[in-house]
Protein backbone atom coordinates (compact mmCIF):
# COMPACT_ATOMS: atom_id res chain seq x y z
CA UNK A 1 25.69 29.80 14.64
CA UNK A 2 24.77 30.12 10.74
CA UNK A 3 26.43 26.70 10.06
CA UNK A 4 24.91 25.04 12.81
CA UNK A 5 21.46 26.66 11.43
CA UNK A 6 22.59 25.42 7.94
CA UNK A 7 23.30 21.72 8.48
CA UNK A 8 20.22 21.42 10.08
CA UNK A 9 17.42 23.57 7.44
CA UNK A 10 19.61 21.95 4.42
CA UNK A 11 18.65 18.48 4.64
CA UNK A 12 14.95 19.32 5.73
CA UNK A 13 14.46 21.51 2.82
CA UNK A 14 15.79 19.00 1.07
CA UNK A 15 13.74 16.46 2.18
CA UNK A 16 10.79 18.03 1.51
CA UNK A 17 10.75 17.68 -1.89
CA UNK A 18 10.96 13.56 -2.02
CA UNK A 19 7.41 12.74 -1.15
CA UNK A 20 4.84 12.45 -3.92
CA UNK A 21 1.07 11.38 -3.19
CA UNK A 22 -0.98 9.99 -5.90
CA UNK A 23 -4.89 9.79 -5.07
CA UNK A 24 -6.40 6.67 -6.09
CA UNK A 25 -10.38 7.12 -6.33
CA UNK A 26 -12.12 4.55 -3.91
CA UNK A 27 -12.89 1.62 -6.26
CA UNK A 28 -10.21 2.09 -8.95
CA UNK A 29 -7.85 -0.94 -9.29
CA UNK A 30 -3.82 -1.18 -8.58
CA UNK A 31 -1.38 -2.95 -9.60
CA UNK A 32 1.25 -4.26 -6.89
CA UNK A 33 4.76 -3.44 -7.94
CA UNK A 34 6.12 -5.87 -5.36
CA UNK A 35 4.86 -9.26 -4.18
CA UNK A 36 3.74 -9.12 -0.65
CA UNK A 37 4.23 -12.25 1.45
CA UNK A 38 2.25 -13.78 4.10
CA UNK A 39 -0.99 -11.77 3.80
CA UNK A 40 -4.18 -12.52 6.01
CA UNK A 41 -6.88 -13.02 3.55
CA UNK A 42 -10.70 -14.30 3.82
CA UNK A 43 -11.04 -17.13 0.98
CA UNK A 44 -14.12 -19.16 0.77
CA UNK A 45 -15.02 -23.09 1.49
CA UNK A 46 -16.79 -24.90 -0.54
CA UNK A 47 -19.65 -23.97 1.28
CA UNK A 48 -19.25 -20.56 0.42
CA UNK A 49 -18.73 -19.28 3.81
CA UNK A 50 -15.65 -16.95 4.20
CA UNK A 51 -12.53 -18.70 6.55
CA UNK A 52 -9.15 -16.92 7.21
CA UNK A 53 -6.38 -18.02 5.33
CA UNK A 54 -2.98 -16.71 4.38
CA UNK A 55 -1.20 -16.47 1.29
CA UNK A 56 1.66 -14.35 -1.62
CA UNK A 57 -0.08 -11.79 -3.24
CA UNK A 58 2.65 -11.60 -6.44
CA UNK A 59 3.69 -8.76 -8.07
CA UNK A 60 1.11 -7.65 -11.39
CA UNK A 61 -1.33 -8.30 -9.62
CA UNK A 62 -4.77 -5.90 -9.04
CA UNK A 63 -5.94 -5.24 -5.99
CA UNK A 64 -9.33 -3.33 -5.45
CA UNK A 65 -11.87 -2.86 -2.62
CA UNK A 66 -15.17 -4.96 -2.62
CA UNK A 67 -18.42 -3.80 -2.05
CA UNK A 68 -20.28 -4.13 0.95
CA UNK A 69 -22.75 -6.50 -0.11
CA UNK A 70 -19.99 -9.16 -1.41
């Protein structure tokens, strides 16, 4: 009974222990660690109207949240 109790709390206590969350204030840049491929993105025309596009978003690059108003 005890080792069947063990080999299941072990790993979950274990476990536990191997998350970390970081709180990024709203409107503070990052900077991707790992290109992302294939993302839906608005871009604008020439017109300066807003069209749906795709595209890589590379690794180094910041991403941050616009304002409402852009």
């Amino acid at each position: 009974m005890i080792r069947k109790l063990l080999s299941f709390l072990v790993p979950i206590l274990l476990l536990a222990g191997c998350t970390r969350t970081i709180y990024v204030p709203h409107g503070t840049p990052v900077r991707l660690r790992e290109t992302v491929k294939d993302v839906k993105v608005w871009v604008k025309d020439a017109d300066g109207e807003p069209v749906p596009g795709r595209m890589d978003i590379y690794e180094g690059w910041y991403a941050l949240p616009l304002e409402e108003d852009e």
